[in-house]
N, C-alpha and C. Protein backbone atom coordinates (compact mmCIF):
# COMPACT_ATOMS: atom_id res chain seq x y z
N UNK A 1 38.25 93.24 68.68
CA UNK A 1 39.32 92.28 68.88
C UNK A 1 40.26 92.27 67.67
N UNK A 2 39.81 92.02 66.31
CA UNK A 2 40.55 92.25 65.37
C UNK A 2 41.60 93.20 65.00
N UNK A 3 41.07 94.71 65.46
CA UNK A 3 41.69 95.83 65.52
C UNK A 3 43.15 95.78 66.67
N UNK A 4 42.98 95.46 67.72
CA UNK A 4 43.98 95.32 68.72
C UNK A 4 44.54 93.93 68.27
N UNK A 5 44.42 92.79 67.90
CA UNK A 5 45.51 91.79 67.23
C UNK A 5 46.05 92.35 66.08
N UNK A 6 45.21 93.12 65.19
CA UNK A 6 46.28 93.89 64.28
C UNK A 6 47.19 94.57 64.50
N UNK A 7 47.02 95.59 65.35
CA UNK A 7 48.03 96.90 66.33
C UNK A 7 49.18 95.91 66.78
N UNK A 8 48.64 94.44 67.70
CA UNK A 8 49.89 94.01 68.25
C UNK A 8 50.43 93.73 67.17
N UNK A 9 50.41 93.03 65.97
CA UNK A 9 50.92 92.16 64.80
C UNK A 9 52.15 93.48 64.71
N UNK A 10 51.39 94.72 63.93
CA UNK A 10 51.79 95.60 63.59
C UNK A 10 53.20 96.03 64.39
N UNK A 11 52.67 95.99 65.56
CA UNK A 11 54.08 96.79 66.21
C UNK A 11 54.72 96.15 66.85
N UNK A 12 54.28 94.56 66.79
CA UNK A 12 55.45 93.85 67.54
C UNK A 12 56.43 93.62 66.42
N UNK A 13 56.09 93.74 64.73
CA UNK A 13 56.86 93.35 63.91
C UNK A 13 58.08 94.73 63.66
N UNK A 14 57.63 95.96 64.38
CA UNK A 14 58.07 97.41 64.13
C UNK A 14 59.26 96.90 65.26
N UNK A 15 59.19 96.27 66.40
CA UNK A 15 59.98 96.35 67.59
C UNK A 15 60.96 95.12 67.02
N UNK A 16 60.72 93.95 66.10
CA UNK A 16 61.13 93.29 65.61
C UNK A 16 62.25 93.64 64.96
N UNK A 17 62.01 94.18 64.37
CA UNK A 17 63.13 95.10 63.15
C UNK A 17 64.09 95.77 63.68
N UNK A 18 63.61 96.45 65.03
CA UNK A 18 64.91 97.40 65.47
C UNK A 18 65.98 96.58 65.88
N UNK A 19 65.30 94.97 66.84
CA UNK A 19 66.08 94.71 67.92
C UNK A 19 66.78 93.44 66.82
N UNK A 20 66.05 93.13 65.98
CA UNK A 20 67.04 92.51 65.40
C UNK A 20 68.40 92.99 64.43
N UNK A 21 68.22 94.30 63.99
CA UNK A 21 69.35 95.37 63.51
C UNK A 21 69.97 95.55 64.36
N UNK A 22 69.53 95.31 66.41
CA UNK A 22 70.56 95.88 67.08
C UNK A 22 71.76 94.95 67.83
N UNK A 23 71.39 93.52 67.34
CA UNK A 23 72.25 92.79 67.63
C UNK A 23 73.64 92.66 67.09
N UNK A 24 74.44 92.26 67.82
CA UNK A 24 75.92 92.28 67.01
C UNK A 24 75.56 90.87 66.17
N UNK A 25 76.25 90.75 65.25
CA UNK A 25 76.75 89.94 64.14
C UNK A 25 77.26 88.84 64.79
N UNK A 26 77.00 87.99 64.59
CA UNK A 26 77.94 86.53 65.46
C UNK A 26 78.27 85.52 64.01
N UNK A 27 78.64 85.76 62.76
CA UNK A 27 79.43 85.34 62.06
C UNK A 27 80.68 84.69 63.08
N UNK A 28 81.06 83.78 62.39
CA UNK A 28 82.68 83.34 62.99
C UNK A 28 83.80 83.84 61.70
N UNK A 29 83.22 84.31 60.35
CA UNK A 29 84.13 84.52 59.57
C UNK A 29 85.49 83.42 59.02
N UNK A 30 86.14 84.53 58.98
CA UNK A 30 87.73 83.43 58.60
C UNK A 30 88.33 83.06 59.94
N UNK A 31 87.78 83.29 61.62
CA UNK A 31 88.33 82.85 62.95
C UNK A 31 87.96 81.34 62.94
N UNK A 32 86.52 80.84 61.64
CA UNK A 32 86.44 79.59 62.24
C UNK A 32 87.33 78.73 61.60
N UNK A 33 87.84 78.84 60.86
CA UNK A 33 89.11 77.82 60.31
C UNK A 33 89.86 76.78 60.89
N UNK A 34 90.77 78.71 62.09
CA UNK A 34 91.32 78.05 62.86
C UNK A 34 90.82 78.09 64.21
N UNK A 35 89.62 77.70 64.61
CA UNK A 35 88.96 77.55 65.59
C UNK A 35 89.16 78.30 66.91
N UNK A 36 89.09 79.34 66.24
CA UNK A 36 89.43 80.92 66.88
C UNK A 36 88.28 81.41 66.88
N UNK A 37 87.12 80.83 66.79
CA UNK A 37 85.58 81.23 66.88
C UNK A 37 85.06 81.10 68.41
N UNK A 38 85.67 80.05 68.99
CA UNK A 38 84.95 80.05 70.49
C UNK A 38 85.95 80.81 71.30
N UNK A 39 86.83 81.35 71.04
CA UNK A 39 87.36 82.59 71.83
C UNK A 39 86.66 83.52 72.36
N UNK A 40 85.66 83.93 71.82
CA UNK A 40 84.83 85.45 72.27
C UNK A 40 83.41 85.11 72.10
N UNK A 41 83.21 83.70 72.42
CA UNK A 41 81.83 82.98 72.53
C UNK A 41 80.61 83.59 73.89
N UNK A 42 81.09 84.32 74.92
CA UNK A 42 80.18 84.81 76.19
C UNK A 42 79.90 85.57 75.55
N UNK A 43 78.46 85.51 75.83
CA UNK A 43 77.12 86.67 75.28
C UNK A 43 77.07 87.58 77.10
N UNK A 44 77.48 89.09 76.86
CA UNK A 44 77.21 89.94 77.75
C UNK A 44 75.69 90.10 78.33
N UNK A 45 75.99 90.73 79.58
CA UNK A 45 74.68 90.56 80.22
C UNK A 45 73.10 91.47 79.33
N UNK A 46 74.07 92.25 78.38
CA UNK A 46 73.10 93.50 77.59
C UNK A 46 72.39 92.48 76.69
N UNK A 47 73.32 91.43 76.10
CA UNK A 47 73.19 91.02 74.59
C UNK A 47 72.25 90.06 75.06
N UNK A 48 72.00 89.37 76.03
CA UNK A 48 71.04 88.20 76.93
C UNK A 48 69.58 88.98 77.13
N UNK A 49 69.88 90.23 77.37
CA UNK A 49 69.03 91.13 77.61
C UNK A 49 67.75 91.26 76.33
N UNK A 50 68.79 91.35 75.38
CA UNK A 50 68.25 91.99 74.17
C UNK A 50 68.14 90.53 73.71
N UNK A 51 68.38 89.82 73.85
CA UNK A 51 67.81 88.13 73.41
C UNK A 51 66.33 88.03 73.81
N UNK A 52 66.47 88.43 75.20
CA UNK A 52 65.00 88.10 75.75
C UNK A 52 63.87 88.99 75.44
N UNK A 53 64.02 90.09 74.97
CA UNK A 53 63.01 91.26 74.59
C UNK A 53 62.43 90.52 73.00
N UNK A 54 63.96 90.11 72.50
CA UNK A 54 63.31 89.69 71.25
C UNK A 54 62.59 88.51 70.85
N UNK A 55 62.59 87.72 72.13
CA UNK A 55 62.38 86.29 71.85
C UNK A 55 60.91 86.37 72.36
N UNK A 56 60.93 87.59 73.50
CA UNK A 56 59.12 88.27 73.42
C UNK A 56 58.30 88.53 72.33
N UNK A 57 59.10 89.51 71.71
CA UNK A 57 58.45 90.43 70.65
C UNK A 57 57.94 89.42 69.54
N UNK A 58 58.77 88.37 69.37
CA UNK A 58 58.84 87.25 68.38
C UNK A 58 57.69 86.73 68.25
N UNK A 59 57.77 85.92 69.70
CA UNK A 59 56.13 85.15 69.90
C UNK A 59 55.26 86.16 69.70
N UNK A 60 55.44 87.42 70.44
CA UNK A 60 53.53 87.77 70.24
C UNK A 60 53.51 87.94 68.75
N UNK A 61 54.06 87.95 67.67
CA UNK A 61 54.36 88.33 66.42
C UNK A 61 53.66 86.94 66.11
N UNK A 62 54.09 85.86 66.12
CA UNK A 62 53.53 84.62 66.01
C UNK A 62 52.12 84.86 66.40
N UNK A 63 52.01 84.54 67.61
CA UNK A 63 50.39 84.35 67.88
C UNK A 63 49.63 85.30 67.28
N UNK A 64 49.92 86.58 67.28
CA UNK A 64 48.92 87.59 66.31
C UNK A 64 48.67 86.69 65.14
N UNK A 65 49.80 86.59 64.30
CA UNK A 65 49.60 85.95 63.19
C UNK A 65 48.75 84.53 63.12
N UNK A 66 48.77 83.75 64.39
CA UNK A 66 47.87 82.42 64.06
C UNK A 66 46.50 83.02 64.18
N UNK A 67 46.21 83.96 65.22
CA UNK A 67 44.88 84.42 65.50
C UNK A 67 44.51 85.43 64.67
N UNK A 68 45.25 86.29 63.76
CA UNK A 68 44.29 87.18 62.58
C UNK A 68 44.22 85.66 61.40
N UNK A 69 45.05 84.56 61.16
CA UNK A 69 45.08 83.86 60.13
C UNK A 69 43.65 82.83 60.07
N UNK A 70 43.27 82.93 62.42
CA UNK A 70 41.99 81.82 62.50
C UNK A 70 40.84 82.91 62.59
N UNK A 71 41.21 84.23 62.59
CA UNK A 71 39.89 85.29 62.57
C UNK A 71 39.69 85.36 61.18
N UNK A 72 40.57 85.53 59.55
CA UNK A 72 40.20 86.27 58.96
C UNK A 72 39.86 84.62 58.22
N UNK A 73 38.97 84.36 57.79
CA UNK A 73 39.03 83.38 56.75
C UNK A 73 38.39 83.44 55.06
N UNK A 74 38.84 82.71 54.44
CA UNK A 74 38.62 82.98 52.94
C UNK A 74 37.42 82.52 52.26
């Protein structure tokens, strides 16, 4: 059991990394000033996409981590 909560930890944090590098940037910059930030506020059907893969990858990243933190103790 330990071995496979590690693997998930491991590679959900590997899938972590990509999908969060692959998101666009949602800074508002110098548009929010003049409130030229909610102009181009719709998230495309890809970017919803890639929300939800990551908001997967996230949790199991979490729970690995509560369950190697209540397996391994000091």
């Amino acid at each position: 059991m330990f071995k496979i909560v590690w693997a998930a930890q491991i590679i959900s944090a590997a899938f972590l990394i990509i999908l969060i590098l692959m998101h666009s940037p949602k800074g508002d910059g110098i548009a929010s000033i003049g409130g030229m930030s909610q102009v181009f506020a719709s998230q495309k059907s890809a970017e919803k996409g890639l929300n939800k893969i990551t908001y997967i990858f996230a949790s199991i990243f979490l729970i690995s981590t509560f369950i190697l933190g209540y397996i391994i103790k000091p």
